[in-house]
Protein backbone atom coordinates (compact mmCIF):
# COMPACT_ATOMS: atom_id res chain seq x y z
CA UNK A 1 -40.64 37.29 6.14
CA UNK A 2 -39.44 33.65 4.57
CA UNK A 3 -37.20 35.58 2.07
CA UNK A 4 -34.52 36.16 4.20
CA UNK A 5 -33.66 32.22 5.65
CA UNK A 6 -34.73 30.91 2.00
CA UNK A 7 -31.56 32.59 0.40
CA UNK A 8 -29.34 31.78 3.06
CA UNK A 9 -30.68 28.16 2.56
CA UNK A 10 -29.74 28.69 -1.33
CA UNK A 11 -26.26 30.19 -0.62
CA UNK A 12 -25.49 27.54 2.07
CA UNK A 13 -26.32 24.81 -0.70
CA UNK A 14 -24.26 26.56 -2.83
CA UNK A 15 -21.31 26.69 -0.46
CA UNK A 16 -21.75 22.55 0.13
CA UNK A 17 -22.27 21.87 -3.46
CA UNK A 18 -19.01 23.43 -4.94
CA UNK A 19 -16.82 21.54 -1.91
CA UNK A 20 -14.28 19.50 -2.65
CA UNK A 21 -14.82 15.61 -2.56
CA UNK A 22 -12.49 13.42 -0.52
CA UNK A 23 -10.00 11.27 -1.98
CA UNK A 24 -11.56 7.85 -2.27
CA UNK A 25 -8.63 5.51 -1.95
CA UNK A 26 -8.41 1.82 -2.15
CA UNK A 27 -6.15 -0.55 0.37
CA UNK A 28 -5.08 -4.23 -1.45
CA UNK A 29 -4.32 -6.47 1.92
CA UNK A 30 -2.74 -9.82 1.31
CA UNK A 31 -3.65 -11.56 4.74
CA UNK A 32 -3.46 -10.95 8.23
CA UNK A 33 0.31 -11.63 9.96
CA UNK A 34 3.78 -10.07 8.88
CA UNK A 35 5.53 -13.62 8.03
CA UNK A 36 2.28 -14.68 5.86
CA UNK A 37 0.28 -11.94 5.15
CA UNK A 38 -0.25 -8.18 6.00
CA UNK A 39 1.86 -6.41 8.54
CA UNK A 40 -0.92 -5.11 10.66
CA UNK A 41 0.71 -2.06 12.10
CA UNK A 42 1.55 -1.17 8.25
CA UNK A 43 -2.19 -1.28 7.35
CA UNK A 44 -3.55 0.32 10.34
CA UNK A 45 -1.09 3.28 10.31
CA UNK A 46 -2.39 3.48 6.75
CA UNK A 47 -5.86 3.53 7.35
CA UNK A 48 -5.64 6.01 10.68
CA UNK A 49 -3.50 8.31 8.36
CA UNK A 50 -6.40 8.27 5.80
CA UNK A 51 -8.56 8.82 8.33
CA UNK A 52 -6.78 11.88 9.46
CA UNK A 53 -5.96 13.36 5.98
CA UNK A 54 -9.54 13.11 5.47
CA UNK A 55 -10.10 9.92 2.79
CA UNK A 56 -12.57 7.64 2.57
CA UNK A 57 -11.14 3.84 1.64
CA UNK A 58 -12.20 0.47 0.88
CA UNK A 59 -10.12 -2.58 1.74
CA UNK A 60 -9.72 -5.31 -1.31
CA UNK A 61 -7.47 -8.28 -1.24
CA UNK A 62 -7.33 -11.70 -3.46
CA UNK A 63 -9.75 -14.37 -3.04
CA UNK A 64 -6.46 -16.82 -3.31
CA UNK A 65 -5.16 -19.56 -0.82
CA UNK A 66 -1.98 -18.42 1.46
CA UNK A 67 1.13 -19.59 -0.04
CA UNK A 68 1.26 -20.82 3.32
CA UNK A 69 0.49 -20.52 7.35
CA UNK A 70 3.16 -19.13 9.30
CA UNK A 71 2.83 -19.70 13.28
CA UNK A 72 3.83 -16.37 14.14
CA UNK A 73 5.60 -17.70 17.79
CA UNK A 74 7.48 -19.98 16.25
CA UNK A 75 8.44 -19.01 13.01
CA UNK A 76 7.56 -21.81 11.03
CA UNK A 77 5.44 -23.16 8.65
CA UNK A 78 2.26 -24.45 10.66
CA UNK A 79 1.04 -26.57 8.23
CA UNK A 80 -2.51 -25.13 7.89
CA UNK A 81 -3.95 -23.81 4.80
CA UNK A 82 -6.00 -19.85 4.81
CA UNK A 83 -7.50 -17.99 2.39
CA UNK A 84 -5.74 -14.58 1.54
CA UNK A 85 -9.60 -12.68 1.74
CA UNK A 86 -10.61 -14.24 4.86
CA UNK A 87 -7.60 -13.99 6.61
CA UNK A 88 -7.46 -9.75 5.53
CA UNK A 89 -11.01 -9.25 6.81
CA UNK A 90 -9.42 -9.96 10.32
CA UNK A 91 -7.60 -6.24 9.69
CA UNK A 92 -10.69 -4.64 7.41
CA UNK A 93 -13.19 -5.67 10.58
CA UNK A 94 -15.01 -7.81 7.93
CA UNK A 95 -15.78 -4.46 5.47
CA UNK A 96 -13.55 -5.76 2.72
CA UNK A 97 -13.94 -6.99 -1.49
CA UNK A 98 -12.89 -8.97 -3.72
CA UNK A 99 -9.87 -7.79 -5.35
CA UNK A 100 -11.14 -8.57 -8.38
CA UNK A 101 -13.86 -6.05 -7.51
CA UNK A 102 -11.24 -3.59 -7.82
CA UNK A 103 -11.21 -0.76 -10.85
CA UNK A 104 -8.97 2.15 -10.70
CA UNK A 105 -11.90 4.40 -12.42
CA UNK A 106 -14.12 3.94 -8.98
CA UNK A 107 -10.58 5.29 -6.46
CA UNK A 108 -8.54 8.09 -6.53
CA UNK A 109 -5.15 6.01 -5.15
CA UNK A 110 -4.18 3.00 -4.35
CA UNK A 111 -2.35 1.85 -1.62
CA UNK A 112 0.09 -1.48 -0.77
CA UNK A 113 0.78 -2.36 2.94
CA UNK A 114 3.76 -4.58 3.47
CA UNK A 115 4.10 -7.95 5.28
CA UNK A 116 5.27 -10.68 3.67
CA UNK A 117 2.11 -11.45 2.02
CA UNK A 118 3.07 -8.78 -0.70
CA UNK A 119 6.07 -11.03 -1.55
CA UNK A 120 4.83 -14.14 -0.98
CA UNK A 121 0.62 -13.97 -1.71
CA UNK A 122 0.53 -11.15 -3.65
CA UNK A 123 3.93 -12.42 -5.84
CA UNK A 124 6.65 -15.20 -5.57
CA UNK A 125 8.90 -12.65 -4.37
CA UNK A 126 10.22 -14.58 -1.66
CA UNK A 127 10.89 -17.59 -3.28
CA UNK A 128 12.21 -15.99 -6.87
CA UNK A 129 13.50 -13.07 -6.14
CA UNK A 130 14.09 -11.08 -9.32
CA UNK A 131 12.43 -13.68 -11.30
CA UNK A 132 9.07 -13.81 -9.40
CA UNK A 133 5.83 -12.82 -11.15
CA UNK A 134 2.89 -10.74 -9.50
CA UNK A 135 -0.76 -12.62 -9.56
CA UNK A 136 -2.82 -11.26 -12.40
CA UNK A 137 -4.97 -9.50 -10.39
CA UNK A 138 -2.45 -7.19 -8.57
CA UNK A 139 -0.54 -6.46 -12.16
CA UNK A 140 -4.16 -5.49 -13.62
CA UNK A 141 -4.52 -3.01 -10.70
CA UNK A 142 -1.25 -1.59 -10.49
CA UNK A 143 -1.42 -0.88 -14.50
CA UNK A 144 -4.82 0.27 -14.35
CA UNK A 145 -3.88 3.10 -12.09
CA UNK A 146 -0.52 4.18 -13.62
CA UNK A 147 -2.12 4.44 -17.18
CA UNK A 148 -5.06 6.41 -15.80
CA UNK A 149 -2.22 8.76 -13.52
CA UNK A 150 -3.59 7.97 -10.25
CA UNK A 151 -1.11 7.78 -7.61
CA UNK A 152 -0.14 4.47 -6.28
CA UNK A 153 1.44 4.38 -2.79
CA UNK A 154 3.80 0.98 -1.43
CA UNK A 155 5.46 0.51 1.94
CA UNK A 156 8.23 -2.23 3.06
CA UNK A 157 8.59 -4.98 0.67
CA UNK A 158 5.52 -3.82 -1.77
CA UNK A 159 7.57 -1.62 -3.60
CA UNK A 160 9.04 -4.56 -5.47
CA UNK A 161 5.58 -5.44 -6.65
CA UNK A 162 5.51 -1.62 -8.97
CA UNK A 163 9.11 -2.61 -9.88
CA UNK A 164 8.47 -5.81 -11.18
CA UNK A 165 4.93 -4.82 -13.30
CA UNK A 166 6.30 -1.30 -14.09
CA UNK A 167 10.42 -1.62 -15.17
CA UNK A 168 11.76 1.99 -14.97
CA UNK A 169 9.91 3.16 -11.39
CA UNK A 170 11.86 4.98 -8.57
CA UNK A 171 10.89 3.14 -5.55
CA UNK A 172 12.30 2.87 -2.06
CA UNK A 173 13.26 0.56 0.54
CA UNK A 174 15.04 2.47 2.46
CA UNK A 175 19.02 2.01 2.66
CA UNK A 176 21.22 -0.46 0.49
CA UNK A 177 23.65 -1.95 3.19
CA UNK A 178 23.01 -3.94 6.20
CA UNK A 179 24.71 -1.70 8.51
CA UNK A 180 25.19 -4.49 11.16
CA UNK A 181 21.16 -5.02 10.97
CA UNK A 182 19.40 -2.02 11.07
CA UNK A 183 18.34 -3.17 7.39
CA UNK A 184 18.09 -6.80 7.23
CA UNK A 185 16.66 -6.65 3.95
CA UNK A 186 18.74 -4.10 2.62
CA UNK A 187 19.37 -6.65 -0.72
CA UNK A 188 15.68 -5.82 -1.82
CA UNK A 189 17.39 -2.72 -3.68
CA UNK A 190 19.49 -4.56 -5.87
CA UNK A 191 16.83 -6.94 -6.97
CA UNK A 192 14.74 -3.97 -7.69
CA UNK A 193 17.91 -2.37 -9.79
CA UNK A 194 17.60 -6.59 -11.35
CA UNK A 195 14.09 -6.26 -12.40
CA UNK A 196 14.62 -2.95 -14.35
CA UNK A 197 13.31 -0.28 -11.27
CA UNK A 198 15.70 2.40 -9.79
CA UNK A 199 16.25 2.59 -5.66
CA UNK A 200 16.36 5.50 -4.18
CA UNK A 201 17.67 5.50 -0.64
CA UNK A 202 15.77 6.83 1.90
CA UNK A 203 15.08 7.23 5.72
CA UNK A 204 12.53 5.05 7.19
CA UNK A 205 10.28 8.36 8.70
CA UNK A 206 10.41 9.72 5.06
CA UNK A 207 8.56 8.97 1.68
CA UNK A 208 10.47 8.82 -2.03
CA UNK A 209 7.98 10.16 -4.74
CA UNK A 210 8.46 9.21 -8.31
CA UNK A 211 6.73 12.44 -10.13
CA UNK A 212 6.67 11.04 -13.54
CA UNK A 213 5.15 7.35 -12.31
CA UNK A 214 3.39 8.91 -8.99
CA UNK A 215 4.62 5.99 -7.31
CA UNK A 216 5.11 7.10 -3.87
CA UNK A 217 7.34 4.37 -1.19
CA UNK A 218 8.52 4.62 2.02
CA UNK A 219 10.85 1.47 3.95
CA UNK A 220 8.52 0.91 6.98
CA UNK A 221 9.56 -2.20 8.52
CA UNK A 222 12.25 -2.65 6.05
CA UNK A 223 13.94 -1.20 8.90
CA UNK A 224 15.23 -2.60 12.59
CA UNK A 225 13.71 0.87 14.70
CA UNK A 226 10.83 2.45 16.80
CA UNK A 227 7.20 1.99 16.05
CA UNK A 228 6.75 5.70 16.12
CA UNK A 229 9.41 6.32 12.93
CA UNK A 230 8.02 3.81 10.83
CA UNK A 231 4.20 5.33 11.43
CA UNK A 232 5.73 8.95 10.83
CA UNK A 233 7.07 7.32 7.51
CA UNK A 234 3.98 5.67 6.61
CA UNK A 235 2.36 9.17 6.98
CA UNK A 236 4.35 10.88 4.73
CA UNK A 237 3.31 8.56 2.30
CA UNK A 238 0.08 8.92 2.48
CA UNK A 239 0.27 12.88 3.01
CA UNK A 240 1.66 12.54 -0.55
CA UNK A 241 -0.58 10.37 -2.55
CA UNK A 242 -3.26 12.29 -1.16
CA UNK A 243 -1.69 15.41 -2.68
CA UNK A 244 -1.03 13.31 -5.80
CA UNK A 245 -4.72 12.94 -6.28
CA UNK A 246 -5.78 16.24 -6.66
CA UNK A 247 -8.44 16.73 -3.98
């Protein structure tokens, strides 16, 4: 009389054993604030589209100081001095590591919120330009993961990070010309073309895939729109690198 429910119990094991795992993605912050740090509707339409698309992640960023405090009313230097791990734990609700925790053999994907953290924290875009260099740690990650062919995903200005450690990528940030400000930071594409990359233009709700690189970009707040188009974007993104992984 115990025969029956004992094989279902074997079969449903079974069933469970042989499903597939989630995609276990990393998220590199690089503080907490647009003008300083992380833009924190970038990371948290990454992490609810995660969420959704069924992923677990882990939140890293560098245990660095700022380049420096921005007072976000004013728009100026405040003339404080934060720490690019404490400040990011703001957005990771305190679950967050070390970036130099980080291994691309423990995640499927990575993925690279904007904010002007990635250009300023996370590299000396902002200040050089086509010239800048990315921080150790953040060229270490992003060449860990393209050598073992796990997709990396960028939005906004992060692209230029990829550009800069990997000459040759196909990145996006979005269109090329001003167009009377709808994309104030339209020059980003030619210093990508400067540093060896290739821009493709795209629109802000969509993602640009490089197959050969898996380097998957989409403009985000590179743009001058609605909330709504640049989390649609952001989606996209992450619908793809999720795809990219395999699971």
């Amino acid at each position: 009389m115990f025969l029956r429910p004992l094989a279902f119990s074997i079969r449903f094991w079974r069933f469970r054993s042989t499903a597939p795992a989630s995609p276990n993605v990393a998220v590199v912050l690089s503080g907490c604030g647009v003008f300083d740090g992380t833009e924190i509707h970038e990371a948290s339409a990454i992490l609810v589209h995660l969420s959704r698309g069924g992923a677990e992640f882990q939140l890293y960023a560098p245990d660095i100081s700022q380049m420096h405090v921005v007072d976000h009313i004013k728009g100026e230097p405040a003339g404080e001095s934060r720490n690019v791990l404490v400040e990011s734990a703001r957005i990771a609700r305190g679950k967050i590591l070390d970036l130099a925790k980080l291994r691309a053999q423990d995640h499927d994907a990575v993925i690279f919120p904007g904010g002007f953290g990635a250009a300023k924290n996370l590299s000396t875009f902002a200040m050089d330009g086509k010239d800048c260099h990315v921080i150790p740690d953040i060229e270490r990650v992003i060449t860990e993961f393209h050598k073992a062919r796990k997709p990396i995903g960028l939005c906004c200005i992060a692209p230029v990070l990829a550009a800069k450690v990997l000459p040759g990528v196909e990145v996006t940030v979005g269109h090329e010309e001003e167009e009377g400000g709808k994309w104030p930071y339209a020059g980003t594409a030619a210093a990508i073309s400067a540093m060896g990359g290739k821009h493709a233009v795209s629109e802000v709700n969509c993602a640009h895939v490089d197959p050969e690189n898996k380097i998957v970009t989409t403009p985000a707040f590179m743009c001058e729109t609605k909330l709504h188009h640049i989390f649609d974007g952001i989606g996209e993104m992450i619908q793809r690198v999720l795809k990219l992984t395999g699971n």
